[in-house]
N, C-alpha and C. Protein backbone atom coordinates (compact mmCIF):
# COMPACT_ATOMS: atom_id res chain seq x y z
N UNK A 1 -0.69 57.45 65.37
CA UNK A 1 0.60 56.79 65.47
C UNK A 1 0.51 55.45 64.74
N UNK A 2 1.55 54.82 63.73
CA UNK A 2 2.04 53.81 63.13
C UNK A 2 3.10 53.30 63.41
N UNK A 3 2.86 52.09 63.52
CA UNK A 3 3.76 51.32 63.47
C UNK A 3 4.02 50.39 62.21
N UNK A 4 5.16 50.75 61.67
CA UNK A 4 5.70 49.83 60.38
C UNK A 4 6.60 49.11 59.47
N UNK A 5 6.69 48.43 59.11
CA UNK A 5 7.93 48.51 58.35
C UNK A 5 8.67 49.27 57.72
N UNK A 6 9.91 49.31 58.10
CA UNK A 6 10.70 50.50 57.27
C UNK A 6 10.92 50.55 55.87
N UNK A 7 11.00 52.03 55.46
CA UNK A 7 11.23 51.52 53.56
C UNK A 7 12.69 52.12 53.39
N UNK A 8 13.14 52.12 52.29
CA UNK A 8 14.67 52.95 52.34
C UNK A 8 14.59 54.34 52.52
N UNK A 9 13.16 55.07 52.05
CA UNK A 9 12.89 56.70 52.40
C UNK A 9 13.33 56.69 53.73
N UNK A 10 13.04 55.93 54.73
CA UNK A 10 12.85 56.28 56.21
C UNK A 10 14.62 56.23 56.83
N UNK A 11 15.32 55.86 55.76
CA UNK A 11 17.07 55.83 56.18
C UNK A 11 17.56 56.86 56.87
N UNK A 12 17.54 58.14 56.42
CA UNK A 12 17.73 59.34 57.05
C UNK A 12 16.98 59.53 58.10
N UNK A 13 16.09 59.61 58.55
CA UNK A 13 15.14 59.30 60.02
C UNK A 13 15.55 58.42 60.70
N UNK A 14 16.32 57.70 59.91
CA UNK A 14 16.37 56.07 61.29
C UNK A 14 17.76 56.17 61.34
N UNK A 15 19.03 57.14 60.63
CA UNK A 15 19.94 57.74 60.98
C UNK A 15 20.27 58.82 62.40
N UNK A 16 19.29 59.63 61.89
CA UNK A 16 19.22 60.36 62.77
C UNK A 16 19.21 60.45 64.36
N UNK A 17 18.36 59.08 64.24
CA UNK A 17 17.68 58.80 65.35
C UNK A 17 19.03 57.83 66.04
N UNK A 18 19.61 57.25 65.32
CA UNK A 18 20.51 56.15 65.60
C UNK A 18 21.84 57.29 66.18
N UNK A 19 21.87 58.07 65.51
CA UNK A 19 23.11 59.56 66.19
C UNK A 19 22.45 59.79 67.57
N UNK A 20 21.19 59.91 67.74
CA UNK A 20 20.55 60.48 69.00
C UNK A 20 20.93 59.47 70.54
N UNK A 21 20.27 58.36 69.16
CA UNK A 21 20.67 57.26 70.90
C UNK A 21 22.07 56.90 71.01
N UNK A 22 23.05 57.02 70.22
CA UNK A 22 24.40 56.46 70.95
C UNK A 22 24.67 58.08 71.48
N UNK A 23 24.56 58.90 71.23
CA UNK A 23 25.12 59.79 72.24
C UNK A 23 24.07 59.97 73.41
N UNK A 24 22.93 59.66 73.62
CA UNK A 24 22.25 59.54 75.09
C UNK A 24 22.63 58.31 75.83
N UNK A 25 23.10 57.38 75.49
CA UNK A 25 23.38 56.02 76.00
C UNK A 25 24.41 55.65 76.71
N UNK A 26 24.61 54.40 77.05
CA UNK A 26 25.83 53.53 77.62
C UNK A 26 27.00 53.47 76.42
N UNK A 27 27.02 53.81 74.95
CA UNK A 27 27.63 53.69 74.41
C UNK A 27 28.18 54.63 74.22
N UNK A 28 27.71 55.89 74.26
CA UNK A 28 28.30 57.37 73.63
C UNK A 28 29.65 57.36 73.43
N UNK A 29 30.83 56.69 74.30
CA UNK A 29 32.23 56.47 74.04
C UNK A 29 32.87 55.92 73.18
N UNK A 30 31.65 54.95 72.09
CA UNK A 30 32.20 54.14 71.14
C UNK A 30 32.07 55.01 69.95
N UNK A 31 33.13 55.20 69.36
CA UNK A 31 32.76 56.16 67.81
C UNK A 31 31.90 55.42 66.84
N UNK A 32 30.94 56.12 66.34
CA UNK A 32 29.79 55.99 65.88
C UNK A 32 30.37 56.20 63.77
N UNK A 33 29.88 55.14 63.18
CA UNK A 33 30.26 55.34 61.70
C UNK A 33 28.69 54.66 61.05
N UNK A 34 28.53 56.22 60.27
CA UNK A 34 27.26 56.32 59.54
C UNK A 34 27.28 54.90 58.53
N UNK A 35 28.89 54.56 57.63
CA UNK A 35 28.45 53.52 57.14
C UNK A 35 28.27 52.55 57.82
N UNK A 36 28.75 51.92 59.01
CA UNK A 36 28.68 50.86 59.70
C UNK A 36 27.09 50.66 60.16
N UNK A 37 26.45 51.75 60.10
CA UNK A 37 24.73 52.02 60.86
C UNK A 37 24.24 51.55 59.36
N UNK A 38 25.13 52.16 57.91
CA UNK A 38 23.95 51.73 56.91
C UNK A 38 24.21 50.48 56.84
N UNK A 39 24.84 49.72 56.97
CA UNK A 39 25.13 48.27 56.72
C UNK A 39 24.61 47.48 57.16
N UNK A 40 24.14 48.11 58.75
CA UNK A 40 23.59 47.32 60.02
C UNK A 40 22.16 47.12 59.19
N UNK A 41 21.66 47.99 58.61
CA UNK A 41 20.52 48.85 57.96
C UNK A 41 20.09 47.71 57.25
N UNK A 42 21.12 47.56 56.22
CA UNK A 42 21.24 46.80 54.72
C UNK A 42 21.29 45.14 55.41
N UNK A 43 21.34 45.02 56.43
CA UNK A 43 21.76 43.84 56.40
C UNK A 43 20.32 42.60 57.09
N UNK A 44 19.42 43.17 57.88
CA UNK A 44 17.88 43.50 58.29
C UNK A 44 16.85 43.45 57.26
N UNK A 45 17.16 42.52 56.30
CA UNK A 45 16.13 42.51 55.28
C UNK A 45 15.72 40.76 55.21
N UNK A 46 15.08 41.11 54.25
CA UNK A 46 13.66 39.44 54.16
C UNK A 46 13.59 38.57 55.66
N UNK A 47 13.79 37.49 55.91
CA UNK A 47 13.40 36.90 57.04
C UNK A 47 14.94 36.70 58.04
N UNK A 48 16.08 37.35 57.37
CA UNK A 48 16.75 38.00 58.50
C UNK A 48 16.93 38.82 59.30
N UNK A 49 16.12 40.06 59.17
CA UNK A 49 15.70 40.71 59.87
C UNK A 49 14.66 41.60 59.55
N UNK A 50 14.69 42.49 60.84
CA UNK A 50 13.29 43.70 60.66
C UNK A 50 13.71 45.08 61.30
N UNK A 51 13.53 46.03 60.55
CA UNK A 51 12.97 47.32 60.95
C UNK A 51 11.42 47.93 61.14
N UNK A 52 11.62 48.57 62.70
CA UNK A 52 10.51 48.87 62.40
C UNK A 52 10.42 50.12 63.00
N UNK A 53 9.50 51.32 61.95
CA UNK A 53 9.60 52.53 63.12
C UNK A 53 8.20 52.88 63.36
N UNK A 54 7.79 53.68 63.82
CA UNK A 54 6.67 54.52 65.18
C UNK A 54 6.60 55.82 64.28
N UNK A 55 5.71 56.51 63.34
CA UNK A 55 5.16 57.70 62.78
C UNK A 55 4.40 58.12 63.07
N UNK A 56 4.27 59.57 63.74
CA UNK A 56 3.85 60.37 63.73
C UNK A 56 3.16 61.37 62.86
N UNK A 57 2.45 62.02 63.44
CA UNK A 57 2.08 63.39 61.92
C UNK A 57 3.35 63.64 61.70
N UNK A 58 4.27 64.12 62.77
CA UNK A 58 5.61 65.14 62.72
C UNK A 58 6.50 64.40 61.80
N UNK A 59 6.39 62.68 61.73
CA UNK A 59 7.51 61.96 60.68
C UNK A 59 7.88 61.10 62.29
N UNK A 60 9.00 60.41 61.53
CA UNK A 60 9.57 59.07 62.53
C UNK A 60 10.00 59.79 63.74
N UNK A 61 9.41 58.69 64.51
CA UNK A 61 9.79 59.14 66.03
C UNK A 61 10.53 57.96 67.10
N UNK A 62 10.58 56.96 66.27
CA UNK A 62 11.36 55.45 67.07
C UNK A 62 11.30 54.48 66.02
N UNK A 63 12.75 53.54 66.36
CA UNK A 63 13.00 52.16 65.58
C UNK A 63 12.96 51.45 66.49
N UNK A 64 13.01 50.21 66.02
CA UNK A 64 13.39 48.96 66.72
C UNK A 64 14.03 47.95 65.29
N UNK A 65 15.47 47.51 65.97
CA UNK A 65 16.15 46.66 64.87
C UNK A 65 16.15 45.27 65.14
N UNK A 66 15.90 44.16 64.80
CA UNK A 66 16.17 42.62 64.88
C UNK A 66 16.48 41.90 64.07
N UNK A 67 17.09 40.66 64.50
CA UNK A 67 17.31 39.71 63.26
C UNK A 67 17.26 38.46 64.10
N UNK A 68 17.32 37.72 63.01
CA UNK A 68 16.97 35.72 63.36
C UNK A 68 18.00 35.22 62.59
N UNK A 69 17.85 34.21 63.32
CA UNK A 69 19.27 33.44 63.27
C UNK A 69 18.96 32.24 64.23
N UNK A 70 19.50 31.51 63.25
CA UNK A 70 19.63 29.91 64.35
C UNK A 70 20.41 30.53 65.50
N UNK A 71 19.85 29.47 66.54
CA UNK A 71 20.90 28.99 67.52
C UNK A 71 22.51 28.58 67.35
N UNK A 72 23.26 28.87 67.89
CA UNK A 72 24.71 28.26 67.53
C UNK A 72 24.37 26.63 68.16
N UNK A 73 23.72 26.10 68.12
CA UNK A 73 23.54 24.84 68.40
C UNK A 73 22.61 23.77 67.87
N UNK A 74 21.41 24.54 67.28
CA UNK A 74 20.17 24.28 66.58
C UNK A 74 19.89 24.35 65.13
N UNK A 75 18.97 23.93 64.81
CA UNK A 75 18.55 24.85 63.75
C UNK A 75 17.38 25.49 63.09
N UNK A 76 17.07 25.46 64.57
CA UNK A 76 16.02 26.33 65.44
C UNK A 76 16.00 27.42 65.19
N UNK A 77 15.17 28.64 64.54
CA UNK A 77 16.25 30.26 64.79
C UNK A 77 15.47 30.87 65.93
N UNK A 78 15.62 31.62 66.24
CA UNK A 78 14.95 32.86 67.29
C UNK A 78 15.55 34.57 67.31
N UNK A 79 15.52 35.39 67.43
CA UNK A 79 14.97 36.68 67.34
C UNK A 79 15.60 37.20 68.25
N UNK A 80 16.45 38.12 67.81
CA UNK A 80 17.18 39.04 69.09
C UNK A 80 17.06 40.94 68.55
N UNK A 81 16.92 41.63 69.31
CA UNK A 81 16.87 42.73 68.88
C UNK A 81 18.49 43.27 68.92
N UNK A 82 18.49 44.41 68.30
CA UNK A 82 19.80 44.94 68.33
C UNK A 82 19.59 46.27 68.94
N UNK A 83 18.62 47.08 68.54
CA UNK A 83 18.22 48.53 69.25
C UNK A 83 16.95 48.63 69.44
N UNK A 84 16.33 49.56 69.93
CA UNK A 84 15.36 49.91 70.16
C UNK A 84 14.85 50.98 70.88
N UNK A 85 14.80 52.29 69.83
CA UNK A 85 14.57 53.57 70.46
C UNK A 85 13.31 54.46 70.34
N UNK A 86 13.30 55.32 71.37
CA UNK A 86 12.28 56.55 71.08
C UNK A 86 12.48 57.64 71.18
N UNK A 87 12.42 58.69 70.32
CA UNK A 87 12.68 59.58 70.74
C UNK A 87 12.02 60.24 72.05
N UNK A 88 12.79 61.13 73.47
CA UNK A 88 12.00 61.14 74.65
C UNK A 88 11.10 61.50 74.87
N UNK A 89 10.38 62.21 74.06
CA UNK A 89 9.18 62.89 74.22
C UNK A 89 7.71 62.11 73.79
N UNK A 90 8.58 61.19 73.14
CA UNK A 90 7.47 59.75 72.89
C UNK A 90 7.47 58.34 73.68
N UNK A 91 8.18 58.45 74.96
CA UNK A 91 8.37 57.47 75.91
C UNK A 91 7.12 57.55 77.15
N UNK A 92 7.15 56.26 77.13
CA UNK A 92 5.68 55.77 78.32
C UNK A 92 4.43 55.97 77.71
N UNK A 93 4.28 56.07 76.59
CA UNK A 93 3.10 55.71 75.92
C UNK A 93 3.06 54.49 75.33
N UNK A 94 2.13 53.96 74.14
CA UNK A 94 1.74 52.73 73.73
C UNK A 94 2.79 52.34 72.72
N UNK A 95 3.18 53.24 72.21
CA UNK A 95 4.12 53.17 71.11
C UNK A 95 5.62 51.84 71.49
N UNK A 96 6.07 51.57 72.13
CA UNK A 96 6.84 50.85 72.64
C UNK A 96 5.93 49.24 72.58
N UNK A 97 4.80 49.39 73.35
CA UNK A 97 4.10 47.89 73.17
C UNK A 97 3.82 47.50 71.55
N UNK A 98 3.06 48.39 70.81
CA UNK A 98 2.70 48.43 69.82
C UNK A 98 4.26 47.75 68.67
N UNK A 99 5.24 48.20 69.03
CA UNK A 99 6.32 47.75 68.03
C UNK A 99 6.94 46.53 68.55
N UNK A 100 6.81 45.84 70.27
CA UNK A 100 6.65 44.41 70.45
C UNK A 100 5.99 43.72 69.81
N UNK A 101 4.93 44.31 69.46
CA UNK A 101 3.52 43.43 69.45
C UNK A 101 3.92 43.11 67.82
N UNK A 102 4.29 44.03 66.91
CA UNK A 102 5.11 43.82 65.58
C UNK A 102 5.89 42.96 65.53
N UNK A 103 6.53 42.96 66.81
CA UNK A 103 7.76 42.16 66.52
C UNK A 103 7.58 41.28 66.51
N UNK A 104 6.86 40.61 67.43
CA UNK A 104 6.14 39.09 67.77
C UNK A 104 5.44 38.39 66.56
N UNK A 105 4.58 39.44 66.20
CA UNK A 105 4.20 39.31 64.49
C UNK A 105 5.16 38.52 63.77
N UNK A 106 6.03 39.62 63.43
CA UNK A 106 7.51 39.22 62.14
C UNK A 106 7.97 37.94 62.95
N UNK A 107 8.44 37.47 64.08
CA UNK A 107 8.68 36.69 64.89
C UNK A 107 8.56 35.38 64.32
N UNK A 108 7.00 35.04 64.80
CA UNK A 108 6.05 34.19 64.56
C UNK A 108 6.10 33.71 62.99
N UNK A 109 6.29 34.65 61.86
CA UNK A 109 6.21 34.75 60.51
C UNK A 109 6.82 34.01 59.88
N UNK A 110 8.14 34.54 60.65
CA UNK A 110 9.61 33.92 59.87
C UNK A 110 10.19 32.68 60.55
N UNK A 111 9.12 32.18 61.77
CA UNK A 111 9.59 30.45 62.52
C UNK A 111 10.33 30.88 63.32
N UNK A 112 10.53 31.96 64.51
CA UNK A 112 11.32 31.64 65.60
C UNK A 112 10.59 31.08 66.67
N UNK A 113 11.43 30.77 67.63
CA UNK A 113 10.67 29.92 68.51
C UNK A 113 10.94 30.76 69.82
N UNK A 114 11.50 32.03 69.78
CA UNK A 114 11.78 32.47 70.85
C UNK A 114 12.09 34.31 70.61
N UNK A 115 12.18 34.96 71.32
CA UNK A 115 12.16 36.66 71.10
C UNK A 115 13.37 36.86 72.26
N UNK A 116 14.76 37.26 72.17
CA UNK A 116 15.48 37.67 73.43
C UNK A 116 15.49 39.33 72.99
N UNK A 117 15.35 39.81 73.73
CA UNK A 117 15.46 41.62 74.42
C UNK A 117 16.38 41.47 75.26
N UNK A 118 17.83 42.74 75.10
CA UNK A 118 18.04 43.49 75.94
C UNK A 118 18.14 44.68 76.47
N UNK A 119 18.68 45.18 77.65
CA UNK A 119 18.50 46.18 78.24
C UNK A 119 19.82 46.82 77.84
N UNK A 120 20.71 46.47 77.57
CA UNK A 120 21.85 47.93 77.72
C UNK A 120 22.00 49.19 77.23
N UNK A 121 21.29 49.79 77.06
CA UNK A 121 21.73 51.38 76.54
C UNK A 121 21.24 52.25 77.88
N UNK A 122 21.14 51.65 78.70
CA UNK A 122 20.99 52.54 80.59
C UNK A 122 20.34 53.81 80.37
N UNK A 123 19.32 53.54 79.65
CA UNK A 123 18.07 54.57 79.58
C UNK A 123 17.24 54.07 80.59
N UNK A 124 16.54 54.22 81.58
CA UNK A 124 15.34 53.78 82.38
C UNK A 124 15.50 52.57 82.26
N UNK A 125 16.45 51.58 82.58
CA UNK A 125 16.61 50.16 82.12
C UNK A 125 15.36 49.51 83.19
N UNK A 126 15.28 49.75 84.65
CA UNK A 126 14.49 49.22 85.25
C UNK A 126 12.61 49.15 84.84
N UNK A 127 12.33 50.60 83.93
CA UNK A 127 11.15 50.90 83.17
C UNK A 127 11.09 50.32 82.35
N UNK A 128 12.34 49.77 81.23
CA UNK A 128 12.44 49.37 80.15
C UNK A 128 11.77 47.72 80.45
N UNK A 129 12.61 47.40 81.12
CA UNK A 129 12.67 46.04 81.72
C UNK A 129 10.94 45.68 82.45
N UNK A 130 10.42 46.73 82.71
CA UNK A 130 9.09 46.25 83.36
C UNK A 130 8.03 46.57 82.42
N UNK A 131 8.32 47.36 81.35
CA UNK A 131 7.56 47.06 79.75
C UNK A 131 7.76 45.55 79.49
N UNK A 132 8.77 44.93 79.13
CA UNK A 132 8.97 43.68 78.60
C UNK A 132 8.40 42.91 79.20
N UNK A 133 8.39 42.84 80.72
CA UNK A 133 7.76 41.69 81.77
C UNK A 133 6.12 41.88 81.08
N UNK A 134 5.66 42.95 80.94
CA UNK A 134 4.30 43.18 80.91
C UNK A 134 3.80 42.98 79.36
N UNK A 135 4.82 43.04 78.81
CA UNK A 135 4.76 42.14 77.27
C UNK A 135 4.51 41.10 77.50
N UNK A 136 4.86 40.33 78.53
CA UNK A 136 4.98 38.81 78.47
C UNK A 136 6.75 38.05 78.24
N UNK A 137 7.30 38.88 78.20
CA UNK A 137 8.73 38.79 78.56
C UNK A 137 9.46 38.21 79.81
N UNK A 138 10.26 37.16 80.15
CA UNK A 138 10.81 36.75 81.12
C UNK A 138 11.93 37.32 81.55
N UNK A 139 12.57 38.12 82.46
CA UNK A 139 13.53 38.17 82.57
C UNK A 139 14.86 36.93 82.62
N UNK A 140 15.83 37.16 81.87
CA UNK A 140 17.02 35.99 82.05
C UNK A 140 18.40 36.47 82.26
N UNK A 141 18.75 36.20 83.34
CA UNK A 141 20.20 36.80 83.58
C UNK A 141 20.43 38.07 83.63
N UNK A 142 21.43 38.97 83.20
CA UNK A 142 21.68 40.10 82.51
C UNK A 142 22.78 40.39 82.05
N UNK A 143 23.31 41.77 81.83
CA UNK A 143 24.26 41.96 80.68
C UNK A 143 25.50 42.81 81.80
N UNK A 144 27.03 42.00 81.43
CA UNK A 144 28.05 42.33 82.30
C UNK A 144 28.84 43.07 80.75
N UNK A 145 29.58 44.14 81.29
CA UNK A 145 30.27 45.05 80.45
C UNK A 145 31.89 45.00 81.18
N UNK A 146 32.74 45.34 80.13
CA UNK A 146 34.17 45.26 80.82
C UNK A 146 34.46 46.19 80.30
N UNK A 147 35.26 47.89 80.19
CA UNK A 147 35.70 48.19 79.58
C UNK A 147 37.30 47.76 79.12
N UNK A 148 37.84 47.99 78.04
CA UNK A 148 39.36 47.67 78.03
C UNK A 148 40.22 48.60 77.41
């Protein structure tokens, strides 16, 4: 198993995968647009953001998306993820620490001073959430949803 940076080959894999998790998720209700995912894609490059996926012999088996950005107050930046999936048959193994541990990397690289994770896609959020603690992750607050 690898963990790495994504190249543009890996687009279709990290498509795929991106179809998988909004229909297993808290989101499945929001219509899903392939260009809006490539853009998200396109937009995750040099020290604004990172892709990163988890390979297998079989080919990609999980991403994780982030980007940096100042503070709206600073000009400080820090690190927020946007997704972060596996496919299920590759969950509760190392593979999940291993693409923190990346992240913290790229993190560190590009001058943030801080890493925020969240939980909403209501997959095992309480499992999810006790990976991160054991990363070294603090829990802060959490995430309120309204539909309208």
């Amino acid at each position: 198993m690898t963990v790495r940076r994504a190249t543009e080959a890996d687009t279709p894999a990290i498509l795929s995968m991106m179809h998988a998790m909004h229909v297993d998720g808290s989101f499945a209700d929001v219509p899903i647009s392939e260009e809006a995912c490539l853009e998200t894609l396109r937009g995750l490059t040099g020290d604004n953001g990172i892709i990163l996926v988890a390979e297998g012999e079989q080919g990609l088996y999980g991403f994780l998306l982030a980007q940096c950005f100042p503070y709206f107050f600073s000009r400080a930046k820090m690190v927020a993820d946007l997704a972060v999936w596996l496919n299920k048959d590759h969950r509760g193994g190392i593979t999940a620490v291993r693409m923190l541990s990346a992240l913290s990397q790229w993190a560190a690289l590009v001058g943030a001073r801080e890493i925020y994770l969240g939980v909403s896609h209501n997959v095992d959020p309480e499992r999810v959430g006790a990976l991160y603690e054991r990363s070294g992750y603090t829990r802060l607050g959490g995430i309120y949803k309204k539909e309208l």
